[in-house]
Protein backbone atom coordinates (compact mmCIF):
# COMPACT_ATOMS: atom_id res chain seq x y z
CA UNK A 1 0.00 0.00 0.00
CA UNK A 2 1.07 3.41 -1.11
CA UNK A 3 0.80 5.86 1.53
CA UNK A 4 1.81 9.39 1.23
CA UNK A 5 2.27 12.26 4.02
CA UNK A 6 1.72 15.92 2.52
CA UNK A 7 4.74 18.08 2.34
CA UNK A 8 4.76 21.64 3.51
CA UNK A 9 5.76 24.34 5.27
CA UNK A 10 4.29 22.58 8.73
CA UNK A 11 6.01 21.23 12.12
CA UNK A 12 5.48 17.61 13.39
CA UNK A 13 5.71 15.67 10.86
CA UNK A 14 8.03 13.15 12.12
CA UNK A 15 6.00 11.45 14.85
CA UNK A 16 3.55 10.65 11.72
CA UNK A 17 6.10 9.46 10.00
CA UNK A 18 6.82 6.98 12.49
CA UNK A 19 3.59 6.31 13.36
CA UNK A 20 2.42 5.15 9.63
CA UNK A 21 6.05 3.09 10.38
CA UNK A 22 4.49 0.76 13.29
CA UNK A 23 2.16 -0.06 11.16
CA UNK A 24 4.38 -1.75 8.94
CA UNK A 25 4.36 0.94 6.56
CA UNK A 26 7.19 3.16 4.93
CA UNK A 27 5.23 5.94 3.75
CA UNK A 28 6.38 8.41 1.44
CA UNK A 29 6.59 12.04 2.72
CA UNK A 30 6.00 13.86 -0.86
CA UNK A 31 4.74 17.55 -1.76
CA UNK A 32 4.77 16.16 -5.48
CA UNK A 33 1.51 16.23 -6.72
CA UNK A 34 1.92 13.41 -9.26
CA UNK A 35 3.04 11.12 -5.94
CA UNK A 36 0.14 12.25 -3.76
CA UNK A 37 -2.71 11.64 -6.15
CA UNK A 38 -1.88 8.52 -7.04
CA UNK A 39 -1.51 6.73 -3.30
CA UNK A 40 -3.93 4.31 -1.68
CA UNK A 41 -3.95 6.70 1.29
CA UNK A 42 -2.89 10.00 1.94
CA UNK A 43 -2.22 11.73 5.48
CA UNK A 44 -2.15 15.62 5.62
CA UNK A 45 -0.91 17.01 8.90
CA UNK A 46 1.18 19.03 11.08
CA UNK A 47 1.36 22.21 13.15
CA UNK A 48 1.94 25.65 12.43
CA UNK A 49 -0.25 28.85 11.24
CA UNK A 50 -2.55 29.25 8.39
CA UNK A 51 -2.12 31.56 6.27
CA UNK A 52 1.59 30.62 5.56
CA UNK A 53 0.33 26.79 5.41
CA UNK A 54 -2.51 28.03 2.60
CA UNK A 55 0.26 30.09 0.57
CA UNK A 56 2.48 26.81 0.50
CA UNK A 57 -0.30 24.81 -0.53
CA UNK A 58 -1.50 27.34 -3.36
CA UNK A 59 2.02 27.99 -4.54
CA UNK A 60 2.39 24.23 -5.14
CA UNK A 61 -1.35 23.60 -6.53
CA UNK A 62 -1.50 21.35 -3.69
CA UNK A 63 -5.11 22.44 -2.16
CA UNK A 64 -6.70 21.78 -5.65
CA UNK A 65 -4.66 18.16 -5.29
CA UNK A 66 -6.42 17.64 -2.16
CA UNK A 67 -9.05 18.88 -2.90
CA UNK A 68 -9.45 16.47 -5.87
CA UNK A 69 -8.61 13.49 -4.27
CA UNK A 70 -11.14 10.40 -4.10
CA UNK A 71 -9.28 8.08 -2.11
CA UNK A 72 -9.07 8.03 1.99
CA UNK A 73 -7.67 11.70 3.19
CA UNK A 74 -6.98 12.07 7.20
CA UNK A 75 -6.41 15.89 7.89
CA UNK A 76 -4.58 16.14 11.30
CA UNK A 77 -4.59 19.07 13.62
CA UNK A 78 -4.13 21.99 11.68
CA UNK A 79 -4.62 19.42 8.46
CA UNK A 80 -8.13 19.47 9.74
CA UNK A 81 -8.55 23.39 9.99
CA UNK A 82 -7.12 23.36 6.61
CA UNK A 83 -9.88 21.58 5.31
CA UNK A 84 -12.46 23.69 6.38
CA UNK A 85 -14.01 26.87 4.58
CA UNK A 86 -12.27 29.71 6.42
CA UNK A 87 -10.08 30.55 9.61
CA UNK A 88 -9.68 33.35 11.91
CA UNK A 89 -5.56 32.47 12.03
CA UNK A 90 -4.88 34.98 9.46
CA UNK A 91 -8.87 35.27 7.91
CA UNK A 92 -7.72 32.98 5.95
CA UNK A 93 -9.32 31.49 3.51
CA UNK A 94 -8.88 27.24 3.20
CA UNK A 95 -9.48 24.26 0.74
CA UNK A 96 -13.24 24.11 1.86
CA UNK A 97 -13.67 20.57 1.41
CA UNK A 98 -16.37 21.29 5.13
CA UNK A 99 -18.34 24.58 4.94
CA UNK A 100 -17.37 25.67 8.50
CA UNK A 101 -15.52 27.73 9.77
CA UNK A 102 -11.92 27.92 12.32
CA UNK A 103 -12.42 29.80 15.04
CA UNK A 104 -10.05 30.82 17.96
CA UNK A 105 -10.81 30.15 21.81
CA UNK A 106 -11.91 32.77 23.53
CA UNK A 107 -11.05 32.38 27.40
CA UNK A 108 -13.99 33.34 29.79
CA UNK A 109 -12.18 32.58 33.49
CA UNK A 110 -8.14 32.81 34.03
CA UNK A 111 -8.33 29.30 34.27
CA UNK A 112 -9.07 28.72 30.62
CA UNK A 113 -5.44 28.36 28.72
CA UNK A 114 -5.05 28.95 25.31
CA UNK A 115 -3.23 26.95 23.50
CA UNK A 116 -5.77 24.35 25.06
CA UNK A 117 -2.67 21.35 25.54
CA UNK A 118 -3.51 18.05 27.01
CA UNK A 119 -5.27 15.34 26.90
CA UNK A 120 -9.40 15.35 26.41
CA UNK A 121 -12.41 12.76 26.07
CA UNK A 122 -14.05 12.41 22.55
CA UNK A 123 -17.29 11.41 22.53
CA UNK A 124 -20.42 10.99 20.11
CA UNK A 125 -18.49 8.91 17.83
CA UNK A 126 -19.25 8.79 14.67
CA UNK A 127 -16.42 7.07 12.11
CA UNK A 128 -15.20 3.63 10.97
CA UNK A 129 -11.88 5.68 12.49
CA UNK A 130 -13.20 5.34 15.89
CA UNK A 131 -13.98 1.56 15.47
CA UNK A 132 -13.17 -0.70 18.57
CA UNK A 133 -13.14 3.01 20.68
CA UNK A 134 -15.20 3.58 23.41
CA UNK A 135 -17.14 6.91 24.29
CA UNK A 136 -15.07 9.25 25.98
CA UNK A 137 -11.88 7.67 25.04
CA UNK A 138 -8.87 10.11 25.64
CA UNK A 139 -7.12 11.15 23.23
CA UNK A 140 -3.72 14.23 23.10
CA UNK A 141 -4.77 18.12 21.50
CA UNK A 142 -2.50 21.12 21.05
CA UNK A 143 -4.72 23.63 19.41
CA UNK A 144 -5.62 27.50 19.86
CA UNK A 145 -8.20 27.38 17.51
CA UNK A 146 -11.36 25.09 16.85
CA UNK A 147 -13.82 23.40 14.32
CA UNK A 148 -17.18 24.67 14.89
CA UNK A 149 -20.10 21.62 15.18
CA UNK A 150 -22.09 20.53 11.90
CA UNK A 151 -23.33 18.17 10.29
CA UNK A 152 -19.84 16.67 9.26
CA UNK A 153 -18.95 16.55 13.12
CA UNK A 154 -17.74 12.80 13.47
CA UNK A 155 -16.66 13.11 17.49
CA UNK A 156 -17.24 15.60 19.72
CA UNK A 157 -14.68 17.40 22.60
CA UNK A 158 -15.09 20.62 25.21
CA UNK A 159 -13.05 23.04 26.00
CA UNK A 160 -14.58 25.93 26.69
CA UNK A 161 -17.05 24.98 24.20
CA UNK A 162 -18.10 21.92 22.07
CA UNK A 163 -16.56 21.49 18.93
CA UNK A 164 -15.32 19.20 16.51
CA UNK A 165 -12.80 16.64 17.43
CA UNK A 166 -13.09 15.16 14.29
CA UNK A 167 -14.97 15.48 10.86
CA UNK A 168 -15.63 13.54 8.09
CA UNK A 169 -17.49 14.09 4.73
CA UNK A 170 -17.25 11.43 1.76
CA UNK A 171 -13.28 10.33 1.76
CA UNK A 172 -11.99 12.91 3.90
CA UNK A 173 -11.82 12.57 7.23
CA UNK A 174 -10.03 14.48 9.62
CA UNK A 175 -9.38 15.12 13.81
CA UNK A 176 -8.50 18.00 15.84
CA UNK A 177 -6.23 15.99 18.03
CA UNK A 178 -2.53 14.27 17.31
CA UNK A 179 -3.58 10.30 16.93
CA UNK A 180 0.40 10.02 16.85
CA UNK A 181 0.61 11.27 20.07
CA UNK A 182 -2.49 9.30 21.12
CA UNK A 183 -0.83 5.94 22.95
CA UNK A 184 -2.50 2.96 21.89
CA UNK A 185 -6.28 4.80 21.62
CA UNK A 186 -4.58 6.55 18.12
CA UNK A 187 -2.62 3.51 16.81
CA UNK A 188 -6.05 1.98 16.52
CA UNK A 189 -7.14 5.34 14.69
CA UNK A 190 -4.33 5.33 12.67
CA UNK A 191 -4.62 1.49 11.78
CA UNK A 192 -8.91 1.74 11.23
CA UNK A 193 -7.63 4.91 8.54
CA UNK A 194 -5.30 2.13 6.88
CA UNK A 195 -7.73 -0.27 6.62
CA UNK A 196 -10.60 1.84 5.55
CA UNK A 197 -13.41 0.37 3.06
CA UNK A 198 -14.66 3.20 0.95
């Protein structure tokens, strides 16, 4: 199986690496468009900001690329934001594979931290991903911004607010949180994404 990691201008990138790895997997970590569209599965993840995420993808006609794909896309952390219509980091505007928008937390007591960083229960689970999970299985976030709720909400987390954990709409499928960073909770993620049946 042909499994490629998207290429760009984002940080951790290396724990997916390896994690795609224990899975008995050497994927390929490409920006090449020709590479990406034709794997069995391709990952698209990382940290990092926005707008300079978007330009790297546009200068490299790699958001029409994803954008095009058919086969199984996960969008990871700010891979998932990415997906999505529009953020605040930068009012920038995404792909827009989901029609929602990023939004940033907005702290109401002292004790509400921004970058939220930790680890939080998912619930209302609703993926082949989250196959052999339970409810309220924990899984790791570093975010400062969030997924609003819709119809393509596939898990649920708080902080601060509800929002989207994860998302999913046709092939694509995507999660807030680091499954790498997960334990064993987002090896079985990781492995339910490799052994999808679309």
């Amino acid at each position: 199986m042909k499994v490629s990691i998207v290429k760009y201008n984002a940080g951790n990138i290396f724990s997916v690496i390896n994690s795609v790895k224990r899975l008995g997997i050497e994927p390929l970590w490409t920006d090449d468009p020709v590479e990406i569209a034709s794997s069995d599965r391709v990952i698209f993840p990382g940290q990092g900001h926005a707008r300079t995420a978007m330009d790297y993808l546009r200068e490299h006609n790699l958001d029409k690329v994803i954008a095009d794909l058919k086969q199984p896309v996960l969008g990871i952390c700010i891979g998932q934001q990415l997906l999505c219509q529009h953020s605040e980091e930068g009012d920038t505007d995404c792909i827009g594979i989901f029609p929602i928008n990023v939004r940033r937390f907005q702290p109401t007591c002292h004790e509400q931290k921004v970058p939220a960083m930790g680890w939080n229960a998912i619930h209302d689970l609703k993926s082949p991903l989250f196959k052999g999970l339970n409810e309220n299985d924990y899984v790791y976030f570093v975010h400062s911004y969030y997924c609003e709720l819709c119809d393509y909400t596939a898990a649920t987390s708080d902080y601060i607010l509800p929002y989207s954990a994860s998302l999913q709409k046709d092939n694509f499928f995507a999660m807030q949180f680091h499954p790498e960073k997960s334990g064993k909770v987002g090896h079985k993620i990781l492995e339910n994404f490799i052994n999808l049946n679309l």
